[in-house]
C-alpha atoms as a PDB file:
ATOM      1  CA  UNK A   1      -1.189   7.205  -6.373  1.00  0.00           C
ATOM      2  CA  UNK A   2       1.697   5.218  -5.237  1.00  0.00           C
ATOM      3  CA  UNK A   3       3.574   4.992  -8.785  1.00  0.00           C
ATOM      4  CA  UNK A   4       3.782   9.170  -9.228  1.00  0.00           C
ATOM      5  CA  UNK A   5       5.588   9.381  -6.105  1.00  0.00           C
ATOM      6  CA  UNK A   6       7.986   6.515  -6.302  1.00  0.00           C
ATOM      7  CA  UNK A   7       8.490   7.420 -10.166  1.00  0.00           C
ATOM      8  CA  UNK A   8       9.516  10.953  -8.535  1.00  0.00           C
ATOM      9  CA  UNK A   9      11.960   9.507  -5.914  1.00  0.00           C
ATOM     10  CA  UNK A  10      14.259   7.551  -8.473  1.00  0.00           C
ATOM     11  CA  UNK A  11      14.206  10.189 -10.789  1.00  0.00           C
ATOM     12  CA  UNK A  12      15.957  12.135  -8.084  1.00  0.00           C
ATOM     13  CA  UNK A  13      18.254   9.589  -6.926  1.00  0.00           C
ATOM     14  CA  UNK A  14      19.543   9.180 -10.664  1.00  0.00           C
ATOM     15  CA  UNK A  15      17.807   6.631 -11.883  1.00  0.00           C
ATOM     16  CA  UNK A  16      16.007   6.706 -16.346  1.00  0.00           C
ATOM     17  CA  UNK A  17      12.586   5.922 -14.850  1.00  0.00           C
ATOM     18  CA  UNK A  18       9.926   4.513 -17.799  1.00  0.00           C
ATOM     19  CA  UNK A  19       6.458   4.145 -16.380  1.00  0.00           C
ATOM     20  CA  UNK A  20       3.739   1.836 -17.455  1.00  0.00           C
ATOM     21  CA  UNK A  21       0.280   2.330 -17.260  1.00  0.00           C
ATOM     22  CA  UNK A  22      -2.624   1.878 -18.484  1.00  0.00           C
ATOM     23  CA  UNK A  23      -4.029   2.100 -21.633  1.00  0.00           C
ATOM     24  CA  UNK A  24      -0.691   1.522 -23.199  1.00  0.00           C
ATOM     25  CA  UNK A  25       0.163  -1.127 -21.082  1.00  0.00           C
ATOM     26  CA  UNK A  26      -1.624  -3.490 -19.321  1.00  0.00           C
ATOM     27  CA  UNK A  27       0.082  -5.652 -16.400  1.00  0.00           C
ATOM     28  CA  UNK A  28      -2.403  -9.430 -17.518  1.00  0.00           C
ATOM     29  CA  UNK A  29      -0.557  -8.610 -20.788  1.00  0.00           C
ATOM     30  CA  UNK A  30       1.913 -11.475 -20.988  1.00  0.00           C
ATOM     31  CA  UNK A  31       3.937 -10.009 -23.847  1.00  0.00           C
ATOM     32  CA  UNK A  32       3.425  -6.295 -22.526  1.00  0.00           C
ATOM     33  CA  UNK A  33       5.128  -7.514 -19.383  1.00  0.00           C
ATOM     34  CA  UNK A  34       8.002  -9.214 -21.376  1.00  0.00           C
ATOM     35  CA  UNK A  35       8.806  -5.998 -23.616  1.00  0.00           C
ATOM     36  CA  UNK A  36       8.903  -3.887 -19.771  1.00  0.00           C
ATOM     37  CA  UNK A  37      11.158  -6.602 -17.604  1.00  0.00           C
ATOM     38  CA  UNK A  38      13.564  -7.012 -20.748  1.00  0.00           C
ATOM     39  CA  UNK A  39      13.838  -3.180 -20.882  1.00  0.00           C
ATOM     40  CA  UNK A  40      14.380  -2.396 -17.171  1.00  0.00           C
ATOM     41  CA  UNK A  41      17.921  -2.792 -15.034  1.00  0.00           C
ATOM     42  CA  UNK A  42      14.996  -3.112 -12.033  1.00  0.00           C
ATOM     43  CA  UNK A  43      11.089  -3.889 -12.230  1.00  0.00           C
ATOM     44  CA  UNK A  44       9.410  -1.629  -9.439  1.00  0.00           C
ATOM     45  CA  UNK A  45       5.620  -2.704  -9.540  1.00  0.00           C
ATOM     46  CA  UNK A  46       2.830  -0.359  -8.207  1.00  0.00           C
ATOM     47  CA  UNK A  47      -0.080  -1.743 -10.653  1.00  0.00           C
ATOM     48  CA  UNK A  48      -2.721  -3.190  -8.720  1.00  0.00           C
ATOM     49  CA  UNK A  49      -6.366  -3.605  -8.204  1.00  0.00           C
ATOM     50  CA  UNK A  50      -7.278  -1.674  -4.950  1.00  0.00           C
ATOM     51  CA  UNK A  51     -10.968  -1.382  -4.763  1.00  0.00           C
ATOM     52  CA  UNK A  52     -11.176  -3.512  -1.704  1.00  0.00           C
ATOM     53  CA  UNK A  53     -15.098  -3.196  -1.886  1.00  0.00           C
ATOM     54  CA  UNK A  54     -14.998  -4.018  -5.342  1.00  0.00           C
ATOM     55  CA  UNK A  55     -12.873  -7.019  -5.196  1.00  0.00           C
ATOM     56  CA  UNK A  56     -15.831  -8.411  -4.046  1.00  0.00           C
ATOM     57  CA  UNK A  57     -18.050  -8.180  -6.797  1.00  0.00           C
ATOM     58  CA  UNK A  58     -15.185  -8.916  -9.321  1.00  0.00           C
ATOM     59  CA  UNK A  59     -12.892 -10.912  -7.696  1.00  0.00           C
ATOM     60  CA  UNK A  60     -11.758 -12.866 -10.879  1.00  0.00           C
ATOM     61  CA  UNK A  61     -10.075  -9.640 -12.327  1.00  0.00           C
ATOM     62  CA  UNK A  62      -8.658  -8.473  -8.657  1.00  0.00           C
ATOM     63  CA  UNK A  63      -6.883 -12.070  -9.076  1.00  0.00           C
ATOM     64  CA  UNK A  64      -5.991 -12.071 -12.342  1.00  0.00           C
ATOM     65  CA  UNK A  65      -4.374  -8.446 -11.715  1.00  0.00           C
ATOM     66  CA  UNK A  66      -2.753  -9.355  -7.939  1.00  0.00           C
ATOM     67  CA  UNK A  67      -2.210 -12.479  -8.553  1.00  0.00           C
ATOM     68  CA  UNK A  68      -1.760 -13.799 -11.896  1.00  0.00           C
ATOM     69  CA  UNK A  69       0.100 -11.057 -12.786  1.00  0.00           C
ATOM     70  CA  UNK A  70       2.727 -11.195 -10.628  1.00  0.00           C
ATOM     71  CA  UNK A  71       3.646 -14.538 -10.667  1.00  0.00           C
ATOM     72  CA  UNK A  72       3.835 -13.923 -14.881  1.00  0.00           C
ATOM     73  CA  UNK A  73       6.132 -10.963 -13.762  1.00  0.00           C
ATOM     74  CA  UNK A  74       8.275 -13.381 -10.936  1.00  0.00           C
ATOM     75  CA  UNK A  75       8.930 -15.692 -13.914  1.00  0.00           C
ATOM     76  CA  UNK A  76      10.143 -13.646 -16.374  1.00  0.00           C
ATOM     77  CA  UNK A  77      12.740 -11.358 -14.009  1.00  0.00           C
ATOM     78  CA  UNK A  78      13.798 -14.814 -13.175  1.00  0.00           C
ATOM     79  CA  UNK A  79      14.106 -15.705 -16.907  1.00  0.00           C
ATOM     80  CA  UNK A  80      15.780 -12.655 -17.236  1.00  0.00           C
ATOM     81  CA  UNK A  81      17.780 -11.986 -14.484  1.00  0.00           C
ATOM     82  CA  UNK A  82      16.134  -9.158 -13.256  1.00  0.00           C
ATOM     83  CA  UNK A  83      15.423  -7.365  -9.389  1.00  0.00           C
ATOM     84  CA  UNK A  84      11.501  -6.933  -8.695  1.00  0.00           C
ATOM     85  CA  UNK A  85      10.240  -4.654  -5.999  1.00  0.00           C
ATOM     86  CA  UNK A  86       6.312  -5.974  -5.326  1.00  0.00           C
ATOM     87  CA  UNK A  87       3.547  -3.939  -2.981  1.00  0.00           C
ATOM     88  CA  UNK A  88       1.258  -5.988  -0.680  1.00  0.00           C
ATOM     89  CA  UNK A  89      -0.658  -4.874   2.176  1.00  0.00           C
ATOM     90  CA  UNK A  90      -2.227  -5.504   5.630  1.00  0.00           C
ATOM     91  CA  UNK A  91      -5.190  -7.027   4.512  1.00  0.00           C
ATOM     92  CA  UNK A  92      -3.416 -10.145   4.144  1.00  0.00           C
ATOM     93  CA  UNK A  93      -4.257 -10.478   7.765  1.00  0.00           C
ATOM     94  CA  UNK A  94      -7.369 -10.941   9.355  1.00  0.00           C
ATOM     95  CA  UNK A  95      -6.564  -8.692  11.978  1.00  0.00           C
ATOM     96  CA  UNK A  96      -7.406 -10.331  15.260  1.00  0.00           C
ATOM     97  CA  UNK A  97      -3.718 -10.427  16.729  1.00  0.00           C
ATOM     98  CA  UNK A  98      -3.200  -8.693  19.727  1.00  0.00           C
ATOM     99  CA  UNK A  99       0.120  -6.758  18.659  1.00  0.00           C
ATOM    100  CA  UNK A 100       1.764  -5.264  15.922  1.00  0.00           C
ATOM    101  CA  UNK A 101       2.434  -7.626  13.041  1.00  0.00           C
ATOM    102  CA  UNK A 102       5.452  -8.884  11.887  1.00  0.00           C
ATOM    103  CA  UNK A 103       6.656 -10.439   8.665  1.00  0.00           C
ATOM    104  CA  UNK A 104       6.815 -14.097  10.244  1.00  0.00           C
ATOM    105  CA  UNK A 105       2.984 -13.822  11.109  1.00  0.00           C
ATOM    106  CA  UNK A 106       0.743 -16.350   9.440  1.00  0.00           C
ATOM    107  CA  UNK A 107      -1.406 -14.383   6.912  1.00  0.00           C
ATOM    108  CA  UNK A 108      -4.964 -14.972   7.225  1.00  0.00           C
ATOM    109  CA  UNK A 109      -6.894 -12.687   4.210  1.00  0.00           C
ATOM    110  CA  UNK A 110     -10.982 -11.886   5.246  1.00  0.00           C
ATOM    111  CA  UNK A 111     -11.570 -10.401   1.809  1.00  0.00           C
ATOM    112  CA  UNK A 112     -11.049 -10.986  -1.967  1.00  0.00           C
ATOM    113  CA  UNK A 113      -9.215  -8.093  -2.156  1.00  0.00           C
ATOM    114  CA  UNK A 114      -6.863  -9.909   0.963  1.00  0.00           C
ATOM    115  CA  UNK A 115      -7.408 -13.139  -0.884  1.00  0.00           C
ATOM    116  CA  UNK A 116      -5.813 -11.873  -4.295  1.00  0.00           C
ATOM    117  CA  UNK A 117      -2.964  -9.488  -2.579  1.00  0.00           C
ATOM    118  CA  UNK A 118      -1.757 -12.595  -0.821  1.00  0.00           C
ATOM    119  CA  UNK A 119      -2.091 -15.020  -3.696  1.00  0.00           C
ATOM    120  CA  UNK A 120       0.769 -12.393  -5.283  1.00  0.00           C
ATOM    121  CA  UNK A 121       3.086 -12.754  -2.781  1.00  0.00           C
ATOM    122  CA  UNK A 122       2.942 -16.456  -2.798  1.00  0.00           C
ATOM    123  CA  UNK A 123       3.231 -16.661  -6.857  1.00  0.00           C
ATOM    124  CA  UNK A 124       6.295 -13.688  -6.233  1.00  0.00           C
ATOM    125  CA  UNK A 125       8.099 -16.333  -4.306  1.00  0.00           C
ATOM    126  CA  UNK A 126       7.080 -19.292  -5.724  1.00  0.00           C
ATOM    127  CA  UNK A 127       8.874 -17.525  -9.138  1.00  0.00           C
ATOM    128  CA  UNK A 128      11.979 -17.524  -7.611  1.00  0.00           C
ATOM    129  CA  UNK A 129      13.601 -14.493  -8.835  1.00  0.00           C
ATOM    130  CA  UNK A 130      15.424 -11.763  -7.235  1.00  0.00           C
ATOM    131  CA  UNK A 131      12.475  -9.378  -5.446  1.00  0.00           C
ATOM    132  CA  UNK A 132      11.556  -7.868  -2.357  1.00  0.00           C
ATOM    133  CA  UNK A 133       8.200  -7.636  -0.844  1.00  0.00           C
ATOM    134  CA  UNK A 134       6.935  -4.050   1.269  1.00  0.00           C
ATOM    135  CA  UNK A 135       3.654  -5.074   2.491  1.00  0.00           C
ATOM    136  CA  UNK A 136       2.184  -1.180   3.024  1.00  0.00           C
ATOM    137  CA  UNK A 137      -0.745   0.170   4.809  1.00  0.00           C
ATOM    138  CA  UNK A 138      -3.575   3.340   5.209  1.00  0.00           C
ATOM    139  CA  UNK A 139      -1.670   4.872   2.158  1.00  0.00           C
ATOM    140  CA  UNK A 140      -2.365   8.453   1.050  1.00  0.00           C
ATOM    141  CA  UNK A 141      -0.718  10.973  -1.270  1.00  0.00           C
ATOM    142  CA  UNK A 142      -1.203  13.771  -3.575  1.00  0.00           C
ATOM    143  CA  UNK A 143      -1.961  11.628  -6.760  1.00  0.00           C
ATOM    144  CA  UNK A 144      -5.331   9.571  -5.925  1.00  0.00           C
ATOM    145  CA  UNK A 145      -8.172   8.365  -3.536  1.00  0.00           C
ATOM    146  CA  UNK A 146      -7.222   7.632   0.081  1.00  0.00           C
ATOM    147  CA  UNK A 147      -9.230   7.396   3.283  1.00  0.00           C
ATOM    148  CA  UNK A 148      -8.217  11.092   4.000  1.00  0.00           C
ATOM    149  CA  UNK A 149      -9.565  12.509   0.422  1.00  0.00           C
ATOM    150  CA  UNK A 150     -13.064  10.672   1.418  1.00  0.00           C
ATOM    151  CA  UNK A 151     -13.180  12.338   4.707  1.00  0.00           C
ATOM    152  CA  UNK A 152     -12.517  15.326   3.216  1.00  0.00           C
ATOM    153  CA  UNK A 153     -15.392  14.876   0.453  1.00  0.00           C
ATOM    154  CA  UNK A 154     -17.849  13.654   3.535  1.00  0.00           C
ATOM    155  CA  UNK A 155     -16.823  16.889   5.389  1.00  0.00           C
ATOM    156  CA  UNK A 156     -18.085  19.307   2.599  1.00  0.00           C
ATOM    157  CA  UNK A 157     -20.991  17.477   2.331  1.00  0.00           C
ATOM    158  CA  UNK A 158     -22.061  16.706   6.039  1.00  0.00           C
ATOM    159  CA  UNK A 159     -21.773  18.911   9.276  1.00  0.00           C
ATOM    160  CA  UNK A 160     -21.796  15.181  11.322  1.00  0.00           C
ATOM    161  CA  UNK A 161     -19.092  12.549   9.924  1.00  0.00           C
ATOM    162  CA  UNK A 162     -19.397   9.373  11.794  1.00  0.00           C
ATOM    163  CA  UNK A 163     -15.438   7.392  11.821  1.00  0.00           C
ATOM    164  CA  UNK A 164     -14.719   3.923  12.518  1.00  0.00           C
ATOM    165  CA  UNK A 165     -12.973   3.815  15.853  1.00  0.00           C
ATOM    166  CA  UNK A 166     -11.958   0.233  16.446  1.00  0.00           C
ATOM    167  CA  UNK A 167      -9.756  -0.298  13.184  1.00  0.00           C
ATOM    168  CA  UNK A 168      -5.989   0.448  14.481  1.00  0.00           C
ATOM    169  CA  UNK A 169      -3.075   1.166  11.765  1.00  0.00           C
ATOM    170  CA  UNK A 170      -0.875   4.256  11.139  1.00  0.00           C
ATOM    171  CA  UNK A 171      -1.631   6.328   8.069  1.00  0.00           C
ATOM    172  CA  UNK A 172       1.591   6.073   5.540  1.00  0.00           C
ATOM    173  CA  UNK A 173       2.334   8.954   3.034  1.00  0.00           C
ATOM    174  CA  UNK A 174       3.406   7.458  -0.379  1.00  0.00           C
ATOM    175  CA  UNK A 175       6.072  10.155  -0.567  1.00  0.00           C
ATOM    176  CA  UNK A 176       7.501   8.594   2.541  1.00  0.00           C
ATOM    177  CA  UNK A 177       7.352   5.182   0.685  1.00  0.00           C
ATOM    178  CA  UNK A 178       9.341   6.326  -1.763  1.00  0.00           C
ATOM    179  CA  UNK A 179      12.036   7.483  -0.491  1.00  0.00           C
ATOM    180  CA  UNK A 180      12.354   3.677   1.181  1.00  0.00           C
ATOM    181  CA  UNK A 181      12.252   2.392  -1.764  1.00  0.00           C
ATOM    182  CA  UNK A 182      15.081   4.868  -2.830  1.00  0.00           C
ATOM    183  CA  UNK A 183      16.787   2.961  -0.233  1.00  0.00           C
ATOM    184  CA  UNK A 184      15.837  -0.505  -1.359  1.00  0.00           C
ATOM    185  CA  UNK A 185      16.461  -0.473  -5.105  1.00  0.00           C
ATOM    186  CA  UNK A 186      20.308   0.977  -4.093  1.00  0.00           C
ATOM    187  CA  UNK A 187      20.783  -2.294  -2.310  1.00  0.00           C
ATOM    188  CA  UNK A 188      18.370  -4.624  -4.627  1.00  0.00           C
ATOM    189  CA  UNK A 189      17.109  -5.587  -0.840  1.00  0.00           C
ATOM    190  CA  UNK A 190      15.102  -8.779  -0.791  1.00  0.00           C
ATOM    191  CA  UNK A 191      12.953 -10.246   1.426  1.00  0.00           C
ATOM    192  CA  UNK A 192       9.737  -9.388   2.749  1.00  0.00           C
ATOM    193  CA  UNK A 193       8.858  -6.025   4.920  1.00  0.00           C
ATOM    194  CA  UNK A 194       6.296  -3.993   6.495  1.00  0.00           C
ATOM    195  CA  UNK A 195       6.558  -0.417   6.129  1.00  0.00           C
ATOM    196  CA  UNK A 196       4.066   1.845   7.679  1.00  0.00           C
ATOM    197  CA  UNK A 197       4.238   5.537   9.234  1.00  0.00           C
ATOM    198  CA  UNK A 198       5.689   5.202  13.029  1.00  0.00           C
ATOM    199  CA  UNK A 199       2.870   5.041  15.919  1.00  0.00           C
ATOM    200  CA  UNK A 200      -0.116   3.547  15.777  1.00  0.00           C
ATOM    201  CA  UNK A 201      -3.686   5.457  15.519  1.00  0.00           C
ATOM    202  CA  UNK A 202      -7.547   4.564  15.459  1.00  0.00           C
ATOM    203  CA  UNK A 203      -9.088   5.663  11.571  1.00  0.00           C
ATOM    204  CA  UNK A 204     -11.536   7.694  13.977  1.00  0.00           C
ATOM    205  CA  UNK A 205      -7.480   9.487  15.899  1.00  0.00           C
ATOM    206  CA  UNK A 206      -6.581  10.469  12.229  1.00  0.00           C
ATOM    207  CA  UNK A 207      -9.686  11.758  11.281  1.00  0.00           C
ATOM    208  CA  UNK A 208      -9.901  14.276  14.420  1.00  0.00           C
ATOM    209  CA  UNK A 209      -6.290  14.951  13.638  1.00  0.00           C
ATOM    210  CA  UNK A 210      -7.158  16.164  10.168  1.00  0.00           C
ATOM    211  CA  UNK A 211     -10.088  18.347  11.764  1.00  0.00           C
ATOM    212  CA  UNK A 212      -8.559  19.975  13.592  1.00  0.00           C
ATOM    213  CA  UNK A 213      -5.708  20.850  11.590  1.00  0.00           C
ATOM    214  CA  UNK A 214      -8.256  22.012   8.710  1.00  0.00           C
ATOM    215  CA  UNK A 215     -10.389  23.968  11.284  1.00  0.00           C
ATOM    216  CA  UNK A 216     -12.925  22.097   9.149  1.00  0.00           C
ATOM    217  CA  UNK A 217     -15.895  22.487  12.148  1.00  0.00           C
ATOM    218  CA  UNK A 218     -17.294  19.076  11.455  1.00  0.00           C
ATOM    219  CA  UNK A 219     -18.658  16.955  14.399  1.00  0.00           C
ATOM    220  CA  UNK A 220     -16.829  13.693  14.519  1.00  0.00           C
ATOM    221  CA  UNK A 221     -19.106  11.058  16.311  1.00  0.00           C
ATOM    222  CA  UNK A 222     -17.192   7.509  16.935  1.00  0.00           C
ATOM    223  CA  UNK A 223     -18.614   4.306  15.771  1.00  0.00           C
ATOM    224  CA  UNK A 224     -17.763   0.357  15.415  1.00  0.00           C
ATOM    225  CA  UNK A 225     -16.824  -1.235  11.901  1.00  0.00           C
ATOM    226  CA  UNK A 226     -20.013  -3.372  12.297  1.00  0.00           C
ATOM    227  CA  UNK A 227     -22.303  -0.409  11.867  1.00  0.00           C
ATOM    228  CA  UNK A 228     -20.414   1.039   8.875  1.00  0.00           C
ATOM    229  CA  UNK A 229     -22.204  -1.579   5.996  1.00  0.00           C
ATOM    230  CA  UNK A 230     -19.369  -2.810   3.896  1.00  0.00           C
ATOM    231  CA  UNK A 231     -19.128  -5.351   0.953  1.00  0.00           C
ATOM    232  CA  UNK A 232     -15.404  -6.328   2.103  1.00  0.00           C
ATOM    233  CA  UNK A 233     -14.309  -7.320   5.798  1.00  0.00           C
ATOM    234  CA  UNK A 234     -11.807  -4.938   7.264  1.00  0.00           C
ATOM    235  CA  UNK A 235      -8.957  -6.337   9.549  1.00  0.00           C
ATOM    236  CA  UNK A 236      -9.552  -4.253  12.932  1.00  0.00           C
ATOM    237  CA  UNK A 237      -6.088  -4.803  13.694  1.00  0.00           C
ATOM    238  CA  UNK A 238      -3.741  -3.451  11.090  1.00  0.00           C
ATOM    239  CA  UNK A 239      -0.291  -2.023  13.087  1.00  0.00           C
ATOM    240  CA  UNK A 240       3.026  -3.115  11.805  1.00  0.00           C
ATOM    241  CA  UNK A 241       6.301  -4.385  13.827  1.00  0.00           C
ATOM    242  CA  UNK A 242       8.889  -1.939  10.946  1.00  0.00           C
ATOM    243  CA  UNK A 243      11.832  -3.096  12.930  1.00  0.00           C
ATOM    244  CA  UNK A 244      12.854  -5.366  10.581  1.00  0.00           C
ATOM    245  CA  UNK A 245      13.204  -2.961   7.243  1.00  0.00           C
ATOM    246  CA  UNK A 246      14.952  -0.019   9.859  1.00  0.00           C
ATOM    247  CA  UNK A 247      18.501  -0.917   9.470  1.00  0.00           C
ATOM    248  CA  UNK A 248      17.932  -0.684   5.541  1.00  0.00           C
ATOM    249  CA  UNK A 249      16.992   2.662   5.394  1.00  0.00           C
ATOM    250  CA  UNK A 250      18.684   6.036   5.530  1.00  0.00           C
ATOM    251  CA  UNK A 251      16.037   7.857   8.192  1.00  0.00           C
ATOM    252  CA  UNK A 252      14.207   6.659  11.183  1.00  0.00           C
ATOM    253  CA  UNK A 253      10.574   6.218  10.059  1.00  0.00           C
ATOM    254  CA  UNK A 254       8.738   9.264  10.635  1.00  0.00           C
ATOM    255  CA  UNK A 255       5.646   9.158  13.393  1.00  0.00           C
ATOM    256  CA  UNK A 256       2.897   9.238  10.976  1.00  0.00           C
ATOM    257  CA  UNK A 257       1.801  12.797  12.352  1.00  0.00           C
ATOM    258  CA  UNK A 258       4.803  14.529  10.340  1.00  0.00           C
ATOM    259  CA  UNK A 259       3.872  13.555   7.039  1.00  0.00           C
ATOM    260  CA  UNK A 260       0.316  14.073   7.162  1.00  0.00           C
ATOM    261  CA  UNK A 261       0.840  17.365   8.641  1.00  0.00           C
ATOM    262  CA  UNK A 262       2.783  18.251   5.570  1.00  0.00           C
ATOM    263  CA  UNK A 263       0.462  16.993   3.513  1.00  0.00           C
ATOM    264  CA  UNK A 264      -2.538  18.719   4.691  1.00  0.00           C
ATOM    265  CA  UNK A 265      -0.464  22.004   4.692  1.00  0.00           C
ATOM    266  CA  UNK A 266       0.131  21.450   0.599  1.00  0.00           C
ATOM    267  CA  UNK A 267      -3.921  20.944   0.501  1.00  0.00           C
END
């Protein structure tokens, strides 16, 4: 989802983009990694394992993939000289702060998926090489599964869609990722970040937003995270302090309401 867009936004800034993926290339592959870092100027890496539910159930290959992986990639940019930009997200929190979080917070992980994001940071650093860290959230875009394309599913289905109310974050359109990372690989930023549409919403805010911009006539009925059954632990807590990353872009961050309006109208 993530990797269409971005690929898309340095393709227009200028940049000979070669993507990755699977079944050509697979990111546990030691020596498939090697051939892609000693090609690249830059090493942008959107692979992951994001089935947070899943992670669960098969949380040796969500490590190998989020974990293992990137410290194999850390070392060999380091070997090689080379600038990594690395995705994490806010589920390396447990989500029981009482403001936004920012990048000096202490992460605290309540799920496998969590567990293994976090492990990748740690290895990304510990690897010493040139990189930068965006820790993202409540992504969406045109190229995959997000918790709007779900709702939308659950709306053709059911007249009655019961939303989560007490999980806080903003929804963040990948397009709107990539042009900040546009703005990051110009100045090979490094550090960590959050990055995350501006404003802050309930999952149960977003969903009446999309309602009632789709005219969809669907009842919305508000519930609690503890009566939606889950394999994984959600963090109820999941806004982002962006004032760090600000000054390094080239736009204000958009209130999350702009891009998701734009992307319903393309729907």
């Amino acid at each position: 989802m993530l990797g269409m867009d971005v690929a898309a936004a340095c393709t227009r800034q200028g940049c000979e983009v070669r993507i990755c993926d699977l079944p050509e290339f697979d990111v546990t592959n030691e020596d498939h990694l090697r051939q892609a870092v000693r090609a690249a100027d830059a090493v942008i890496n959107c692979a992951a394992y994001t089935n947070v539910d899943g992670a669960e159930s098969h949380s040796e290959l969500a490590h190998r993939v989020n974990g293992e992986a990137v410290g194999r990639l850390g070392a060999l940019a380091r070997e090689s000289g080379k600038w990594v930009l690395h995705f994490s997200t806010d589920f390396v929190f447990d989500g029981t702060l009482d403001r936004p979080y920012v990048e000096t917070d202490r992460p605290n992980p309540i799920s496998e998926y969590g567990k293994s994001k976090l492990a990748g940071e740690v290895r990304l650093r510990e690897s010493s090489c040139s990189h930068c860290l965006l820790r993202l959230e409540w992504t969406y875009g045109r190229h995959g599964r997000s918790f709007i394309t779900k709702l939308l599913e659950r709306a053709q289905a059911s007249r009655v869609l019961r939303v989560v109310s007490d999980q806080v974050g903003a929804p963040t359109a990948t397009t709107e990722v990539a042009q900040a990372v546009g703005d990051l690989l110009r100045q090979r930023a490094e550090g960590l970040f959050h990055f995350a549409g501006a404003g802050y919403a309930s999952r149960y805010d977003v969903a009446a937003f999309i309602v009632d911009h789709l005219r969809l006539g669907v009842e919305l009925q508000p519930c609690h995270t503890g009566e939606y059954p889950a394999a994984a632990a959600r963090p109820l807590n999941s806004r982002f302090d962006c004032r760090k990353i600000q000054p390094l872009l080239s736009a204000a961050i958009a209130p999350w309401q702009q891009p998701l309006e734009r992307y319903l109208r393309e729907l």
